[in-house]
N, C-alpha and C. Protein backbone atom coordinates (compact mmCIF):
# COMPACT_ATOMS: atom_id res chain seq x y z
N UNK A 1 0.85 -1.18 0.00
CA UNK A 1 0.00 0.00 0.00
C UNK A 1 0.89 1.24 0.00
N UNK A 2 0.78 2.10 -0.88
CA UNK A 2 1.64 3.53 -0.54
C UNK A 2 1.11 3.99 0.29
N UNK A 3 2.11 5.31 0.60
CA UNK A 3 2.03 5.99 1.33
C UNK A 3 1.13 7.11 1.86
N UNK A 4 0.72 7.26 0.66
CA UNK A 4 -0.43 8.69 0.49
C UNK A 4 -1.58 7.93 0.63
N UNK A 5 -1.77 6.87 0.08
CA UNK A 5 -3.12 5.96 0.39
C UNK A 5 -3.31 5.53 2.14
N UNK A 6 -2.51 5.38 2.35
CA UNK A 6 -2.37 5.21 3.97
C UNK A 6 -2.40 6.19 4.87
N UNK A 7 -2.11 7.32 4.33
CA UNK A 7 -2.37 8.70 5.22
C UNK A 7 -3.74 9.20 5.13
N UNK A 8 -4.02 8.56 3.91
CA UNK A 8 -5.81 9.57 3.66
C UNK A 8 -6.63 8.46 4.46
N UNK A 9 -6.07 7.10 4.37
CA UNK A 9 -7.13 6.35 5.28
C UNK A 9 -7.07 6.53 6.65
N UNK A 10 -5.76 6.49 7.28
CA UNK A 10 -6.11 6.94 8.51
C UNK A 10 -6.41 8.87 8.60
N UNK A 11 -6.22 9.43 8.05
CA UNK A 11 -7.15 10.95 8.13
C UNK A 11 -8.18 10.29 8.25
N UNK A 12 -8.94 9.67 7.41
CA UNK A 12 -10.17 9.73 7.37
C UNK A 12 -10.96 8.63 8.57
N UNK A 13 -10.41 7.82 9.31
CA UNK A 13 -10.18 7.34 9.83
C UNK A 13 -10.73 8.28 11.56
N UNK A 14 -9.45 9.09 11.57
CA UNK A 14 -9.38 10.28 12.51
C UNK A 14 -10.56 10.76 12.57
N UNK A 15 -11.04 11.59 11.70
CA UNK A 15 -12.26 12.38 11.46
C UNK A 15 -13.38 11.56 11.92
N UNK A 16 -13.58 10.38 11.32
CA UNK A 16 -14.77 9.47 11.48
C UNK A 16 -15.00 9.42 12.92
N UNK A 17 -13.62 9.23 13.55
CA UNK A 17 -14.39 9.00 15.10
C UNK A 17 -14.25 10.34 15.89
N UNK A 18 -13.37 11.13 15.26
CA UNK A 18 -14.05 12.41 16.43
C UNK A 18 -15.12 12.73 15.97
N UNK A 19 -15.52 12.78 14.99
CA UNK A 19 -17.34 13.40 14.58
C UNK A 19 -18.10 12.45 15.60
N UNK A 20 -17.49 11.15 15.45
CA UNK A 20 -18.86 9.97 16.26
C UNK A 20 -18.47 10.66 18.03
N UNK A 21 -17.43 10.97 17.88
CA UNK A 21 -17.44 11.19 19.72
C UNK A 21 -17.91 12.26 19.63
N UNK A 22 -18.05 13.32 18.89
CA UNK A 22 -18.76 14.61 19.44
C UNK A 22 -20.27 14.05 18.56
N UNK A 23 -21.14 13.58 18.94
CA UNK A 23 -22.28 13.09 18.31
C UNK A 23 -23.14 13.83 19.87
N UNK A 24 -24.49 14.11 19.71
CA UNK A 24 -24.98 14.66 21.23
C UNK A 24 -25.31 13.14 21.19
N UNK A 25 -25.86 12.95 22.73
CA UNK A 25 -26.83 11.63 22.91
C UNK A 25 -28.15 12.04 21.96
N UNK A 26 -28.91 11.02 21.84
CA UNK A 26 -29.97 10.86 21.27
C UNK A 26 -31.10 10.68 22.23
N UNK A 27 -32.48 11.07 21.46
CA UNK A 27 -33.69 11.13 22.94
C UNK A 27 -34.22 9.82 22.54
N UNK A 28 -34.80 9.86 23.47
CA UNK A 28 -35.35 8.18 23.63
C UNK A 28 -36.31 7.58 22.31
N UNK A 29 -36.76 8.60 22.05
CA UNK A 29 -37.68 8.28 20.48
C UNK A 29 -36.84 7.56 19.19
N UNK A 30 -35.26 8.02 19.20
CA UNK A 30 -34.36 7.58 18.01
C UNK A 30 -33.44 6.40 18.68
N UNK A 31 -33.27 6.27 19.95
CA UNK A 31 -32.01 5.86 21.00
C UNK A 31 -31.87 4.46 19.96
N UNK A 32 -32.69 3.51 20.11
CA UNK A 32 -32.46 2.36 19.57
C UNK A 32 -31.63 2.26 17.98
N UNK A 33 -32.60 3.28 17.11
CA UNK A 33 -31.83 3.61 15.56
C UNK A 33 -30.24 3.81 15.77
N UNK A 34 -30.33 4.65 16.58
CA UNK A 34 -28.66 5.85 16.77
C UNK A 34 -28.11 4.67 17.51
N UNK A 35 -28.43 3.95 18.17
CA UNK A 35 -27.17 2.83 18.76
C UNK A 35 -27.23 1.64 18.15
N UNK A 36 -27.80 1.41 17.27
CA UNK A 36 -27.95 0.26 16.15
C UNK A 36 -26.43 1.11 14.69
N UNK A 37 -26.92 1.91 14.50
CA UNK A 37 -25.83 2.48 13.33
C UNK A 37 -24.43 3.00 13.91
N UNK A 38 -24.35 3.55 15.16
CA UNK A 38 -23.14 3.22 15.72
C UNK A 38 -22.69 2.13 16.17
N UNK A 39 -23.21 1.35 16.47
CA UNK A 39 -22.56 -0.16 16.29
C UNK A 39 -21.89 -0.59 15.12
N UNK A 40 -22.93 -0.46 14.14
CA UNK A 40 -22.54 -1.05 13.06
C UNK A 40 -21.66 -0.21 12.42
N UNK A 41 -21.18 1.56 12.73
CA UNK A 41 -19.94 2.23 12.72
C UNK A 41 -19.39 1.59 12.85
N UNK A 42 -18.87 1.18 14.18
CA UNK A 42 -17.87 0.71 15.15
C UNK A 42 -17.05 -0.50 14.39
N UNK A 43 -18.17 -1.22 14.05
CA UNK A 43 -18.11 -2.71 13.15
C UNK A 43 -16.89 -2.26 12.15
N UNK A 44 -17.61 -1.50 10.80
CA UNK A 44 -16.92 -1.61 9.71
C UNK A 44 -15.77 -0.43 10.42
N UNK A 45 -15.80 0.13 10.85
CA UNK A 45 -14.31 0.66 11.03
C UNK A 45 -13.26 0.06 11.51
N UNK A 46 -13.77 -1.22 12.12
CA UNK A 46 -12.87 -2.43 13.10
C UNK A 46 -12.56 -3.50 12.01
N UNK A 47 -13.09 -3.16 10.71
CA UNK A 47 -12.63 -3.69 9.51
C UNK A 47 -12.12 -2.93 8.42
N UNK A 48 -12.37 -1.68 8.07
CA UNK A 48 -11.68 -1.02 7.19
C UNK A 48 -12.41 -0.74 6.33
N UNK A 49 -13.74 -0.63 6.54
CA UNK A 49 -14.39 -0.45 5.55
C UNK A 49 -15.21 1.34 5.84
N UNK A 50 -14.19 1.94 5.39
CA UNK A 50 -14.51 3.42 5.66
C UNK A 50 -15.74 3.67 4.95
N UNK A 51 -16.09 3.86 3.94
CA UNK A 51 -17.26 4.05 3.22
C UNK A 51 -18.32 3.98 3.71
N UNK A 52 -18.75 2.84 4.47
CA UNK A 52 -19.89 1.94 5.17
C UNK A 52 -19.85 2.74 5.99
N UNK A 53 -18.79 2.63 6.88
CA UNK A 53 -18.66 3.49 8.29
C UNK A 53 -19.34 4.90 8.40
N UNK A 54 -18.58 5.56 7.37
CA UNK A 54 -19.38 6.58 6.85
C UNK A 54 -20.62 6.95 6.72
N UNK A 55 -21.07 6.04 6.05
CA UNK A 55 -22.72 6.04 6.00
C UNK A 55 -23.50 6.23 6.95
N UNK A 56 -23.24 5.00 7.67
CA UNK A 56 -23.72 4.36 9.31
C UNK A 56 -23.78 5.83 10.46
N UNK A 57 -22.63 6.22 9.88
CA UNK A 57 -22.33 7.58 11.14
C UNK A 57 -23.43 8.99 10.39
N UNK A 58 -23.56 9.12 9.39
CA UNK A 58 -24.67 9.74 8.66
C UNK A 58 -26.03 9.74 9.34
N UNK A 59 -26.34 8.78 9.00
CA UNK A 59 -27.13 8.16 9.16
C UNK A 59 -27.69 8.19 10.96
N UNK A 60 -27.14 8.07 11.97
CA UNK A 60 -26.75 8.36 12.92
C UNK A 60 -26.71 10.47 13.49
N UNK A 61 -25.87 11.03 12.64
CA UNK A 61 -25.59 12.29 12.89
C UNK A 61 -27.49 12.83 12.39
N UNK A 62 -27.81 12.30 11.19
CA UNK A 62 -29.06 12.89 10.81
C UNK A 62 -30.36 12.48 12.24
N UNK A 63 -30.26 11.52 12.87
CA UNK A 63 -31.35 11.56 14.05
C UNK A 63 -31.14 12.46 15.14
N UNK A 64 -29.90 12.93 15.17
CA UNK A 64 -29.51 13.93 16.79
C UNK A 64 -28.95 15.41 15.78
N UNK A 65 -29.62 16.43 17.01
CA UNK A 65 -29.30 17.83 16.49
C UNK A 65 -27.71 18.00 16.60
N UNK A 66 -27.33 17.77 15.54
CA UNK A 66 -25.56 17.55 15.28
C UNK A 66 -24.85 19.26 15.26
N UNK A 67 -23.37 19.71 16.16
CA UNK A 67 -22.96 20.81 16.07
C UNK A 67 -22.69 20.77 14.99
N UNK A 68 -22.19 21.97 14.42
CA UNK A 68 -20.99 21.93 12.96
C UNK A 68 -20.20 21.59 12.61
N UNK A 69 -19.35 20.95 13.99
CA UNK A 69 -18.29 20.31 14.47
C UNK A 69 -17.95 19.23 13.46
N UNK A 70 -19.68 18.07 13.61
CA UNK A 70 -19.62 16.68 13.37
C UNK A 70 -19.67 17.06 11.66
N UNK A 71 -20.65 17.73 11.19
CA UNK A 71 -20.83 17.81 9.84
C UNK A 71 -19.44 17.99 9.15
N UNK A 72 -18.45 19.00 9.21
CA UNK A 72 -17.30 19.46 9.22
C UNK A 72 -16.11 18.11 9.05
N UNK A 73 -16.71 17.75 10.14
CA UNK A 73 -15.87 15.96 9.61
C UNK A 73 -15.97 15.20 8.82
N UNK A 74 -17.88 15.22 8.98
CA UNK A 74 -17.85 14.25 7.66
C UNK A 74 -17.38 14.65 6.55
N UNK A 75 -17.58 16.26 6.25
CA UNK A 75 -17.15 16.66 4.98
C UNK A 75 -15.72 16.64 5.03
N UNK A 76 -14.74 16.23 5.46
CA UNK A 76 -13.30 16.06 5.47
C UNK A 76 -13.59 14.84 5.40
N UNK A 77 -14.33 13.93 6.00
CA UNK A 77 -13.87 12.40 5.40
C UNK A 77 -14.45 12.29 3.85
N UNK A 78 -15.83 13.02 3.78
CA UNK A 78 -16.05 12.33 1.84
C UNK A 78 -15.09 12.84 1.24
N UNK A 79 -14.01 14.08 1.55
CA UNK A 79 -12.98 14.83 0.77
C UNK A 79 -12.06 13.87 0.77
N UNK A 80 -11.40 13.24 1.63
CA UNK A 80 -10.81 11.96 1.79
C UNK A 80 -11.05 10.77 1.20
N UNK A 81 -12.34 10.58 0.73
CA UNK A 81 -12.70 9.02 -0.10
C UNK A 81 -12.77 9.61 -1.36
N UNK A 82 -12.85 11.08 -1.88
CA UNK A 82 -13.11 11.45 -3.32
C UNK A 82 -14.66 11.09 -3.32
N UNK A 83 -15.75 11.82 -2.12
CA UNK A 83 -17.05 11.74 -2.46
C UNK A 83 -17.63 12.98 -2.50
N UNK A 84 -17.31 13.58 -3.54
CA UNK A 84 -17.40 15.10 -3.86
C UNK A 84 -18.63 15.28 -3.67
N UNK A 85 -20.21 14.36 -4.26
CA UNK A 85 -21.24 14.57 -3.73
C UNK A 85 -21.65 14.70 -2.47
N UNK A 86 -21.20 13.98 -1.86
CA UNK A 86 -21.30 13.59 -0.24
C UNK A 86 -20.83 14.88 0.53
N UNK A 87 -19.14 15.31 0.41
CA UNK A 87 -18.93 16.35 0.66
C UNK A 87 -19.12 17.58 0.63
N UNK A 88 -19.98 18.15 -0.50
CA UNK A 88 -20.98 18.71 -0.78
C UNK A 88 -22.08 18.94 0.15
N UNK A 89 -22.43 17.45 0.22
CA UNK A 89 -24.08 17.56 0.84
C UNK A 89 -23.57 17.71 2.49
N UNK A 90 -22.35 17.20 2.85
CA UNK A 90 -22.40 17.73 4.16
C UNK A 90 -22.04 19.29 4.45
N UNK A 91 -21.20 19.98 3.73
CA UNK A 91 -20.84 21.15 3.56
C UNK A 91 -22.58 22.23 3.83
N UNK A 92 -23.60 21.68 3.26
CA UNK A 92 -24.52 22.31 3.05
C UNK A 92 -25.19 21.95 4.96
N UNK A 93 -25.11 20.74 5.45
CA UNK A 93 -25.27 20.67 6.52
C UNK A 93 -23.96 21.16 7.79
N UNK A 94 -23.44 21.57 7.35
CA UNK A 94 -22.37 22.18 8.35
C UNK A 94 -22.98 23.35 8.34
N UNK A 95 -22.90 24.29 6.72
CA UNK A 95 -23.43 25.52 7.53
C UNK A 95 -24.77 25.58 7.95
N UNK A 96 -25.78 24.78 7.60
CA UNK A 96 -27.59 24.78 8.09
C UNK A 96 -27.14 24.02 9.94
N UNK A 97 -26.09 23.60 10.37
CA UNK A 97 -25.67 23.31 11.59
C UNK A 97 -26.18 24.35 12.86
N UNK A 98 -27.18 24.13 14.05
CA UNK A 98 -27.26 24.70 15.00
C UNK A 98 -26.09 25.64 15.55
N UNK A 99 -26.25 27.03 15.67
CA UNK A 99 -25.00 27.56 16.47
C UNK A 99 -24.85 27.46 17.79
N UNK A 100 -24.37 27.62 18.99
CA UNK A 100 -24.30 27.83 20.90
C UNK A 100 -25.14 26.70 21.30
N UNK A 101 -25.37 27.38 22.20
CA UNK A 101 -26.21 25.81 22.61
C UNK A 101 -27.06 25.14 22.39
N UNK A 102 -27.73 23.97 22.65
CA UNK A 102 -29.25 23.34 22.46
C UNK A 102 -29.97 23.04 23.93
């Protein structure tokens, strides 16, 4: 594997789980969804399958009122896989992102 391929995976890598650690908790109405797709985060990242991971954490960030923080990541990880759509569409949710507190 080169070198540059190995740096963008673990970047992207990086990003994936500080977005999942700054995730808020979830209210009891989504709790089950949001800890079903972070699991299955947890999963494919414990295999390498960034893409999936990706998703899963999406998927996840879209049930809880997410800072700008998390969006911001994801859009550095689709910049990282070359998912220019994706990165895009989070870019548009970073800035529509809650400001101060909730």
């Amino acid at each position: 594997m080169d070198v540059a391929r190995t740096k963008r995976w673990k970047a992207t890598e990086t990003v994936l789980k500080r977005a999942c650690a700054a995730l808020p908790p979830p209210t009891l109405a989504v709790r089950a969804q949001f800890e079903a797709s972070i699991t299955q985060f947890r999963e494919y990242v414990s295999h390498n399958e960034l893409g999936l991971a990706f998703d899963e954490l999406c998927l996840a960030a879209e049930l809880v009122n997410c800072r700008g923080a998390v969006w911001r990541d994801l859009e550095r990880a689709a910049e990282f896989m070359s998912l220019s759509d994706r990165a895009q569409e989070m870019r548009k949710r970073f800035l529509n992102a809650p400001v101060g507190e909730t």
